[in-house]
Structure formats: structure tokens, C-alpha cells
C-alpha atoms as a PDB file:
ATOM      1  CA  UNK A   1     108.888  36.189  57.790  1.00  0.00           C
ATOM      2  CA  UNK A   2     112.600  36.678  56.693  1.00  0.00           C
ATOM      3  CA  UNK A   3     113.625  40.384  57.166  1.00  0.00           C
ATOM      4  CA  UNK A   4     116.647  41.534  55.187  1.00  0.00           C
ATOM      5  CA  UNK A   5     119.835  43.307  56.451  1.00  0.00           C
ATOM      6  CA  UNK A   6     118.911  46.048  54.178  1.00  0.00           C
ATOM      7  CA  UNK A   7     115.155  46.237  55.137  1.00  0.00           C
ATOM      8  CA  UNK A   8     116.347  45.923  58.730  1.00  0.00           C
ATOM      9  CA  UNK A   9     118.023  48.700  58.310  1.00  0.00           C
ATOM     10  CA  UNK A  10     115.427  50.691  56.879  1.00  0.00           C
ATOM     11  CA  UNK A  11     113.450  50.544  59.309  1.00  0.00           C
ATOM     12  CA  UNK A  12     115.943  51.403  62.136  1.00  0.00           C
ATOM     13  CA  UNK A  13     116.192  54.433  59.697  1.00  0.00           C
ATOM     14  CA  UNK A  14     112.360  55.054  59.992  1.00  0.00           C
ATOM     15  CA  UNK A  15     112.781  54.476  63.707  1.00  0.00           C
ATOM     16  CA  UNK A  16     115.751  56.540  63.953  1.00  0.00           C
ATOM     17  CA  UNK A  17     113.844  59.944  61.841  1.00  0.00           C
ATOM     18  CA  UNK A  18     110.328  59.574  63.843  1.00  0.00           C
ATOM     19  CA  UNK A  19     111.953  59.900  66.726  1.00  0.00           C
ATOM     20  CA  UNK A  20     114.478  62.762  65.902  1.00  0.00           C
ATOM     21  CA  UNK A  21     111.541  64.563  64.439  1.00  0.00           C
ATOM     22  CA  UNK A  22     109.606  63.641  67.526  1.00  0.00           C
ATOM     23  CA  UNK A  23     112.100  65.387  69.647  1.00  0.00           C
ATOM     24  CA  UNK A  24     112.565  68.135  67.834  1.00  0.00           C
ATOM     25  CA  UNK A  25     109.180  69.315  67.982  1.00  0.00           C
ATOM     26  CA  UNK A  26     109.518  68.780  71.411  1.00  0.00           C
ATOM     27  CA  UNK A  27     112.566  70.829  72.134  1.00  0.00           C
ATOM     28  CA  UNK A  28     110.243  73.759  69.407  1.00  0.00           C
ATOM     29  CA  UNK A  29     107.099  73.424  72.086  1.00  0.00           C
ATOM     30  CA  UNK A  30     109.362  73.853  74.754  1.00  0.00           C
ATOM     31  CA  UNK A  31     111.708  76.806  73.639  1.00  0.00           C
ATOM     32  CA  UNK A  32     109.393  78.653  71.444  1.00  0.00           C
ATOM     33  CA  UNK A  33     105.537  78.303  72.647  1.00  0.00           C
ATOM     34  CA  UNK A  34     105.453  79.185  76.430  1.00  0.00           C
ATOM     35  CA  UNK A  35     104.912  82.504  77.424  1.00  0.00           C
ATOM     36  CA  UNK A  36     105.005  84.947  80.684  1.00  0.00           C
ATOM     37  CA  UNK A  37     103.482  88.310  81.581  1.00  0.00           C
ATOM     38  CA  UNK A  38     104.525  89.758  84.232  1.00  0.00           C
ATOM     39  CA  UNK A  39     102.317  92.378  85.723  1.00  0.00           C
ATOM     40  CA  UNK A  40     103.966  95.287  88.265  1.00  0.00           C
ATOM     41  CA  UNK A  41     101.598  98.098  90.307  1.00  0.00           C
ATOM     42  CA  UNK A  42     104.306 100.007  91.788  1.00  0.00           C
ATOM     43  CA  UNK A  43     103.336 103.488  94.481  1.00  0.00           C
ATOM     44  CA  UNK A  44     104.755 106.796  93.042  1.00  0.00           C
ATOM     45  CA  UNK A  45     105.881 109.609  95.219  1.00  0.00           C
ATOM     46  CA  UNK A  46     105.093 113.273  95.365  1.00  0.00           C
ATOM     47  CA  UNK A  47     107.621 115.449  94.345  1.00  0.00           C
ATOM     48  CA  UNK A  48     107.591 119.421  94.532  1.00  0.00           C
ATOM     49  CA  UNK A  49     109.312 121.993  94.011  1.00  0.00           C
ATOM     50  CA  UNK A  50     109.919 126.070  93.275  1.00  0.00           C
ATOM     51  CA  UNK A  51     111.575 127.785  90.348  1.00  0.00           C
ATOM     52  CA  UNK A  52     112.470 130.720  88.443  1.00  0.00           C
ATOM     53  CA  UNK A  53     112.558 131.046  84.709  1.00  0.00           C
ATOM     54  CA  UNK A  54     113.401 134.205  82.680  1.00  0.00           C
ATOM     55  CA  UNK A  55     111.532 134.472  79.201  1.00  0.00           C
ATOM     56  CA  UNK A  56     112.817 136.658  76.745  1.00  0.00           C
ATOM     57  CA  UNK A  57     112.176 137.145  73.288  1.00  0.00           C
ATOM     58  CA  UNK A  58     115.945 138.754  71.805  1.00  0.00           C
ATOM     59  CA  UNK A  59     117.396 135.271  71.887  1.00  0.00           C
ATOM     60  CA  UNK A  60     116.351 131.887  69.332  1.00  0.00           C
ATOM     61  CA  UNK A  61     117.704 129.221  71.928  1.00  0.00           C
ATOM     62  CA  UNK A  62     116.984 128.444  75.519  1.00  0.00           C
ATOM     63  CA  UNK A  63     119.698 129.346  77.655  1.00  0.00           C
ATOM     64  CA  UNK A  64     119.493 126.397  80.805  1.00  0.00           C
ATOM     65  CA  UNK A  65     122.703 127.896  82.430  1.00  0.00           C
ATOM     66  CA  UNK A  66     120.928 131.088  82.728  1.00  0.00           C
ATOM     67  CA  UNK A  67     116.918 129.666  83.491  1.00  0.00           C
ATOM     68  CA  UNK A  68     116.478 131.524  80.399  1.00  0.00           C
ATOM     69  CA  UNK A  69     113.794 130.712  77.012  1.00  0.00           C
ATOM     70  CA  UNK A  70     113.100 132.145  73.817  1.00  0.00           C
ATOM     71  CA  UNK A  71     109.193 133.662  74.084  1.00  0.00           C
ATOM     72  CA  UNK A  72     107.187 135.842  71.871  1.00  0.00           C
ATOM     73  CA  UNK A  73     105.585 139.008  73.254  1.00  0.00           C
ATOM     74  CA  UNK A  74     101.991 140.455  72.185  1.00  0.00           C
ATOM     75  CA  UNK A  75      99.561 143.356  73.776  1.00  0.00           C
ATOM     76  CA  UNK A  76      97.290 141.826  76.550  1.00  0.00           C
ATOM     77  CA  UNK A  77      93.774 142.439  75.290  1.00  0.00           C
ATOM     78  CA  UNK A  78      91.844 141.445  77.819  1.00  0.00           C
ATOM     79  CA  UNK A  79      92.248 137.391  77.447  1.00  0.00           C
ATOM     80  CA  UNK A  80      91.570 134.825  80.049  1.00  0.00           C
ATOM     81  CA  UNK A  81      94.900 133.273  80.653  1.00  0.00           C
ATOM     82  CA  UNK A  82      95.487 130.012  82.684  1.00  0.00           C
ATOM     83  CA  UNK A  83      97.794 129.985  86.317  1.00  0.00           C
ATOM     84  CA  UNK A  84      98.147 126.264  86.075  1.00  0.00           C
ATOM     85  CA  UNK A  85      99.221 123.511  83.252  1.00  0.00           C
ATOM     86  CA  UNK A  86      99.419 119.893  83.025  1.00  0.00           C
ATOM     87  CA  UNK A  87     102.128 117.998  81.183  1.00  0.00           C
ATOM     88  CA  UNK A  88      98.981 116.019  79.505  1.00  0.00           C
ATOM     89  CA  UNK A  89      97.526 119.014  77.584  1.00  0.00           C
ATOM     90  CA  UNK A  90      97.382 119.131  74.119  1.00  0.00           C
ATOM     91  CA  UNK A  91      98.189 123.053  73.491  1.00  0.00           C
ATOM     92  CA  UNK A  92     101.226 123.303  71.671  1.00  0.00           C
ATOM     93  CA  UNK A  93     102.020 127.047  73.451  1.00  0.00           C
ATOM     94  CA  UNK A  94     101.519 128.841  76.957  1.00  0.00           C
ATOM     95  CA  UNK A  95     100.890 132.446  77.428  1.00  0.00           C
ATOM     96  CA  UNK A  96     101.659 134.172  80.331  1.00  0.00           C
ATOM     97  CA  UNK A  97     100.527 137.828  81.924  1.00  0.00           C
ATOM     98  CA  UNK A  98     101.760 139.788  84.197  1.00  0.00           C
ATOM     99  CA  UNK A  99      99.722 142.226  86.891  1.00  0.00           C
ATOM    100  CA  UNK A 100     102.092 144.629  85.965  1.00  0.00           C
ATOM    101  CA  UNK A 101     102.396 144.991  82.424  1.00  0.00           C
ATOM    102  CA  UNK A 102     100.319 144.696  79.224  1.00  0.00           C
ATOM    103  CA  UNK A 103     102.033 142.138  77.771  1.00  0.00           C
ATOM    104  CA  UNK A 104     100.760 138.264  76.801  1.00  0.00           C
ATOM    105  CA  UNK A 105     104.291 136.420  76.765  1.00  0.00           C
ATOM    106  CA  UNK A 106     103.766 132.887  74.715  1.00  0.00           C
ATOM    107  CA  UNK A 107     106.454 129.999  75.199  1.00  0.00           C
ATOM    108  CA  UNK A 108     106.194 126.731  73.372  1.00  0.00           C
ATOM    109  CA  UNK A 109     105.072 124.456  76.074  1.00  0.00           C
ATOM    110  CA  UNK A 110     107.797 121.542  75.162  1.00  0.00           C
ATOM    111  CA  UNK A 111     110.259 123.672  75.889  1.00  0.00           C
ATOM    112  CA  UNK A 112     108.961 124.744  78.900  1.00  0.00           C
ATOM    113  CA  UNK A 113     108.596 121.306  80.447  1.00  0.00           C
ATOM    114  CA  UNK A 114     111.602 119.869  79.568  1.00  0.00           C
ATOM    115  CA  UNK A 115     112.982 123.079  81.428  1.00  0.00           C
ATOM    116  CA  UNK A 116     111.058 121.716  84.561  1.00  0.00           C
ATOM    117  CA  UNK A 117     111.275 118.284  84.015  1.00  0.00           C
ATOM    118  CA  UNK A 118     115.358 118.755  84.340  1.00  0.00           C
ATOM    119  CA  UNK A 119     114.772 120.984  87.456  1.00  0.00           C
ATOM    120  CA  UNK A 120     113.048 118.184  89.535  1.00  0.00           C
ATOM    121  CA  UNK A 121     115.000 115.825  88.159  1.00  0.00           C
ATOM    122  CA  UNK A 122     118.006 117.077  89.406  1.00  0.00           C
ATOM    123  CA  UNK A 123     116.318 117.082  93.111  1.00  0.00           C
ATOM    124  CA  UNK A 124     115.688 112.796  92.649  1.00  0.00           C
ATOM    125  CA  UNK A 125     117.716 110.432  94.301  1.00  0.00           C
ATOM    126  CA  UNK A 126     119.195 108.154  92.139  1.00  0.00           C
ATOM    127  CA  UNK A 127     117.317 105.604  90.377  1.00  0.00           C
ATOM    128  CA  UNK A 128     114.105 107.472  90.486  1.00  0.00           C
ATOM    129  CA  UNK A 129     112.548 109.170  87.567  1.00  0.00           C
ATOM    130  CA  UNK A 130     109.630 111.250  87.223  1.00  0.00           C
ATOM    131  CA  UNK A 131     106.388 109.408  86.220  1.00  0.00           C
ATOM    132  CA  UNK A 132     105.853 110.146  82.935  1.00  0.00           C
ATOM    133  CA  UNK A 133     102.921 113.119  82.186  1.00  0.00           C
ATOM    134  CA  UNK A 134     102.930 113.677  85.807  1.00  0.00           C
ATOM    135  CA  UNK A 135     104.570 117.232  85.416  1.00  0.00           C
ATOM    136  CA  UNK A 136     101.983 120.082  86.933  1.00  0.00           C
ATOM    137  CA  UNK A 137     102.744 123.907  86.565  1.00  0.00           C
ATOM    138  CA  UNK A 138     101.246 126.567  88.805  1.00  0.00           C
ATOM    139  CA  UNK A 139     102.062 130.190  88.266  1.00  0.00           C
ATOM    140  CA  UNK A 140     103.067 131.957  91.070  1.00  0.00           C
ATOM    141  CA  UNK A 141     104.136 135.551  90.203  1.00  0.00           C
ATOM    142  CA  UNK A 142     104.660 136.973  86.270  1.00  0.00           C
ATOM    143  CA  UNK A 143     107.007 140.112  87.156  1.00  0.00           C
ATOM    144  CA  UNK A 144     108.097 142.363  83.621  1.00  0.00           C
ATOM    145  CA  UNK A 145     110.605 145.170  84.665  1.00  0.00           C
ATOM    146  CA  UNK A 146     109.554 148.779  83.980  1.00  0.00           C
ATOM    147  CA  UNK A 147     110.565 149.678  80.187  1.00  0.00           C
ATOM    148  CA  UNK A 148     111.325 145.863  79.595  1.00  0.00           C
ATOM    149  CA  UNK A 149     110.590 143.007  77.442  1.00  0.00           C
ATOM    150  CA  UNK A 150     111.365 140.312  79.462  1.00  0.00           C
ATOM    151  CA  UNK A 151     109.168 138.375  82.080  1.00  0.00           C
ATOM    152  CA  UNK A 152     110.299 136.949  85.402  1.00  0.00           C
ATOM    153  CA  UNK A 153     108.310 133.964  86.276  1.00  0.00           C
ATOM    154  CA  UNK A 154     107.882 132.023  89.609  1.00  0.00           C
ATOM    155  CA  UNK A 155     106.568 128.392  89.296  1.00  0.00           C
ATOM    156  CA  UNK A 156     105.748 125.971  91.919  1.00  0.00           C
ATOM    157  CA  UNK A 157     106.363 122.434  89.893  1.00  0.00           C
ATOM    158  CA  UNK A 158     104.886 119.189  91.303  1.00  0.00           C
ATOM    159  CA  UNK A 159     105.168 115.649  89.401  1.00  0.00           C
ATOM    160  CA  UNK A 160     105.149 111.774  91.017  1.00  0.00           C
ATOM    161  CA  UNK A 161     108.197 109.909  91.690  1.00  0.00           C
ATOM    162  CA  UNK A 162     108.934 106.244  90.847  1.00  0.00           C
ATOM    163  CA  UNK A 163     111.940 103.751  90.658  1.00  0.00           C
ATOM    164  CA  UNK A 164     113.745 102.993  87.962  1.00  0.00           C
ATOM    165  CA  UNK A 165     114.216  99.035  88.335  1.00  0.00           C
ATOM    166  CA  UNK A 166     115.546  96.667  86.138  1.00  0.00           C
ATOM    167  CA  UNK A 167     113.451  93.640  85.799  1.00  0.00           C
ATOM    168  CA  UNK A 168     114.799  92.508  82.908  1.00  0.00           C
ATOM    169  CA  UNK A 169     117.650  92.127  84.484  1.00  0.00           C
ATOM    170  CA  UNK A 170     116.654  90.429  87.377  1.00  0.00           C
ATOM    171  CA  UNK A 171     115.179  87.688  85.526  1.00  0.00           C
ATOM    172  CA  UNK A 172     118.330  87.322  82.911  1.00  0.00           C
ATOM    173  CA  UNK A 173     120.282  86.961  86.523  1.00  0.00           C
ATOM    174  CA  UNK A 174     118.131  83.792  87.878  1.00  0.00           C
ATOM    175  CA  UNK A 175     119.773  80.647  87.920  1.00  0.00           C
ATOM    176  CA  UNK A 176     116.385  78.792  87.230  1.00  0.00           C
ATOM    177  CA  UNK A 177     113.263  79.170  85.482  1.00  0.00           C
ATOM    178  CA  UNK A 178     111.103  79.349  88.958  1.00  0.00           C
ATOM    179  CA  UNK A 179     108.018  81.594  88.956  1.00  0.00           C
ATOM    180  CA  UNK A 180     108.276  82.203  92.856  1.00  0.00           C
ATOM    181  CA  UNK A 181     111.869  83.911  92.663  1.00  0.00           C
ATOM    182  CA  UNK A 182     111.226  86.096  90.414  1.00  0.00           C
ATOM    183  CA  UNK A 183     108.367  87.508  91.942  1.00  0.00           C
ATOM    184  CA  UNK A 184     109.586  87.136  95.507  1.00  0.00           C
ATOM    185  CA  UNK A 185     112.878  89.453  94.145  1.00  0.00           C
ATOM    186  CA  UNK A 186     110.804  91.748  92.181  1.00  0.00           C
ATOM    187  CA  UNK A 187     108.022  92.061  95.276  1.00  0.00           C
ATOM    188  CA  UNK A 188     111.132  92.844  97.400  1.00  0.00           C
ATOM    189  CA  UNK A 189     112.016  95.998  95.838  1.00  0.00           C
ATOM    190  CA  UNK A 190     110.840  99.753  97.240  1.00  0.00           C
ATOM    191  CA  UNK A 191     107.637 100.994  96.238  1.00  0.00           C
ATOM    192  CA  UNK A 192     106.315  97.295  94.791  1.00  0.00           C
ATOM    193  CA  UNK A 193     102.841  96.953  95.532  1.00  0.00           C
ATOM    194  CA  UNK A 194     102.094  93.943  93.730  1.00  0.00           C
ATOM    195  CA  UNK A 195     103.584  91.268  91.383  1.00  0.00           C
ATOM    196  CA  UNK A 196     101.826  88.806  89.166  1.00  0.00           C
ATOM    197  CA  UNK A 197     102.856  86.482  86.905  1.00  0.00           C
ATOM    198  CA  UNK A 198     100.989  84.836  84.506  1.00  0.00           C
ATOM    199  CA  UNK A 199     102.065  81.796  82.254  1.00  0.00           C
ATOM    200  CA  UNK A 200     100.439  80.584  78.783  1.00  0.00           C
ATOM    201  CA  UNK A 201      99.534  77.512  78.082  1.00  0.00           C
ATOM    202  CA  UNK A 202      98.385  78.017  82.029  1.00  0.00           C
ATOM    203  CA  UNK A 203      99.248  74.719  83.274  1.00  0.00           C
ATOM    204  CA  UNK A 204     102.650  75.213  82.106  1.00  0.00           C
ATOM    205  CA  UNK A 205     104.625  75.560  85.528  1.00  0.00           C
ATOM    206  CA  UNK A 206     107.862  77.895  84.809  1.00  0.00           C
ATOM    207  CA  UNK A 207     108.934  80.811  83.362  1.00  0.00           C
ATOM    208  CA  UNK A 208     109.930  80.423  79.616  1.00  0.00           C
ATOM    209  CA  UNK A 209     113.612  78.977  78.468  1.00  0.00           C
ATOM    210  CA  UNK A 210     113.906  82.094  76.461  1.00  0.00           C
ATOM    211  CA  UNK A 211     113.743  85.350  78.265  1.00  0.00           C
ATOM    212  CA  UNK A 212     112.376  87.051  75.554  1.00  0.00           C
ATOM    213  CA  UNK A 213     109.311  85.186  75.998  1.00  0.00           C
ATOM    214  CA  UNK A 214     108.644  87.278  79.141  1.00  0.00           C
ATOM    215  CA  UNK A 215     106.682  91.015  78.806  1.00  0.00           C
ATOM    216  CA  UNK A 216     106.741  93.022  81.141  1.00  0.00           C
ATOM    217  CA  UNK A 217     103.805  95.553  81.987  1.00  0.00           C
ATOM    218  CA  UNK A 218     104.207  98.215  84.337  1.00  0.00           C
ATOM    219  CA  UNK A 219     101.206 100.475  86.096  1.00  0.00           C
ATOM    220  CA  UNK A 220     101.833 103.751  88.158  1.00  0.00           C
ATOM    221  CA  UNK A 221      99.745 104.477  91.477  1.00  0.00           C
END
């Protein structure tokens, strides 16, 4: 059978577009369809610590140069009041008394926190942050001066401890796509308990060509 130049050359053409298309959904498999989770349990520390915070009800704005917040005041009537808060509660205020006066002082509890939460931080080395929701509050002493509306409060503040690591960055600074070096650099940071990573499809044997296909999930001892 006598093939023409031009029927030759369609199907070169053919050919030519089967196999472009071919590779092209290769290159889209490749680039776009694998994926990585990486899964880090990293140890938190303890952190503690003692402070003093003035609450007092003539001023709108909290004061942090002078440990000082805005509170509202109101006659103790006999109420139950807690000695100890946790960051995770879902009470918008705390109300302190003291032994020595019969007044309920009543702080909104986000402002209170943050107010801790930048006292231990200040005491952390650098790149270590506090856990988040890890913040505890114990009351130690309530003192109100005689003829006075403003409270003097001792708390002992406690929270956990973990570093702040870039592992984002870590992987954007490999020079392949192996699964071992990642996780052998991110296992060989402080406080790294354990590293897994875990590919999809699961026979597929490296970390994705685009680092955005790798998540990152993170859990706090």
C-alpha cells in the first residue's frame, strides 16, 4: 500500500500529539497528584513563674509598664470565688476577693492572660514559645489597701514550653526529594520525639516536586 507524503505526515502528526499529550499527563501525575504528611510529637517543658499585677478600676486601658489593668469593683456577698484558672475556660471574666476587704474585683480574663502570657514569655529562651492554652493561674495573695479601691494581686503562673522550628523551611532547603533527610534533620532537632512521614499514592517513594504538597501536623506532649 502506497502511503502519501501528506498522509505520512499525518500520521507523524498523530504520533507526534499522542505522545506530547502522553507526557504531559505524565509530568500532571507527577507534579500535581503525590502527596506527604508529615507527622511531629514534640516534648514541651514546664515553665513557672511569680508575678504581681495591680487592678484598678479609675483607668479604661491596661497599663503593662506599670503591671496595671482596668477592673470593675462590686460588694462581696458571700460568693464562692475560684484561686486558680486555666487558659482553656470559657468564662469571659475573673473575679477576685480579698481576706481583707469586701470587695469582688472582676477583670476580663483576655486581658488578664495576655498580661501573663507576655510575663513568661519574656523569661523563654529564644525560639521557644508557650504551648498554646497551656497558661495556668493560681492566686496567691488578693491585698486592697485600707480606704482603697485598688487590689494587689500575687500570681504564681505555670504554662509548657516548646520550640519554635521551622520545618517548612527545612524541607524548601533540601537539595532532593528524599524522605530519609528530611526526617533524619527534623528528628535531629531538641525536644523531637518522633517523625513520620507518610506518602500518597503509598508506593510512591519521595517527597512531592512541589512543596506545597507537604502538610505538616504538629502534636504537643
Amino acid at each position: 500500500m502506497h502511503i502519501v507524503p501528506s498522509q505520512r505526515l499525518f500520521v507523524v502528526a498523530v504520533w507526534f500529539i499522542a505522545g506530547a499529550s502522553l507526557l504531559f499527563a505524565s509530568l500532571l501525575v507527577i507534579f500535581l497528584v503525590p502527596y506527604a504528611e508529615v507527622s511531629i510529637i514534640v516534648e514541651s517543658e514546664p515553665v513557672q513563674t511569680v508575678t504581681e499585677v495591680t487592678l484598678d478600676p479609675d483607668i479604661n486601658l491596661p497599663l503593662p509598664a506599670l503591671d496595671t489593668l482596668p477592673d470593675k469593683i462590686s460588694v462581696d456577698r458571700g460568693e464562692v470565688i475560684a484561686t486558680q484558672f486555666d487558659e482553656s475556660e470559657s468564662s469571659e471574666f475573673i473575679v477576685f476577693k480579698s481576706a481583707n476587704s469586701n470587695l469582688l474585683f472582676t477583670v476580663k480574663k483576655q486581658l488578664l492572660f495576655d498580661f501573663c502570657r507576655s510575663k513568661v514569655s519574656s523569661l523563654l529562651n529564644e525560639g521557644s514559645i508557650l504551648k498554646p492554652g497551656s497558661l495556668r493561674l493560681v492566686v496567691n495573695d488578693v491585698f486592697v489597701g485600707r480606704n482603697s479601691t485598688t487590689a494587689h494581686i500575687t500570681l504564681s503562673i505555670s504554662g509548657q514550653v516548646v520550640p519554635q522550628n521551622d520545618y517548612r523551611k527545612l524541607l524548601n532547603k533540601l537539595s532532593s526529594h528524599d524522605i530519609d533527610a528530611l526526617q533524619s534533620q527534623i528528628a535531629a532537632l531538641p525536644h523531637i520525639q518522633s517523625v513520620m512521614i507518610r506518602t500518597w499514592p503509598s508506593f510512591w517513594p519521595w517527597l512531592p516536586y512541589l512543596n506545597s504538597r507537604v502538610r505538616f501536623s504538629l502534636d504537643i506532649l
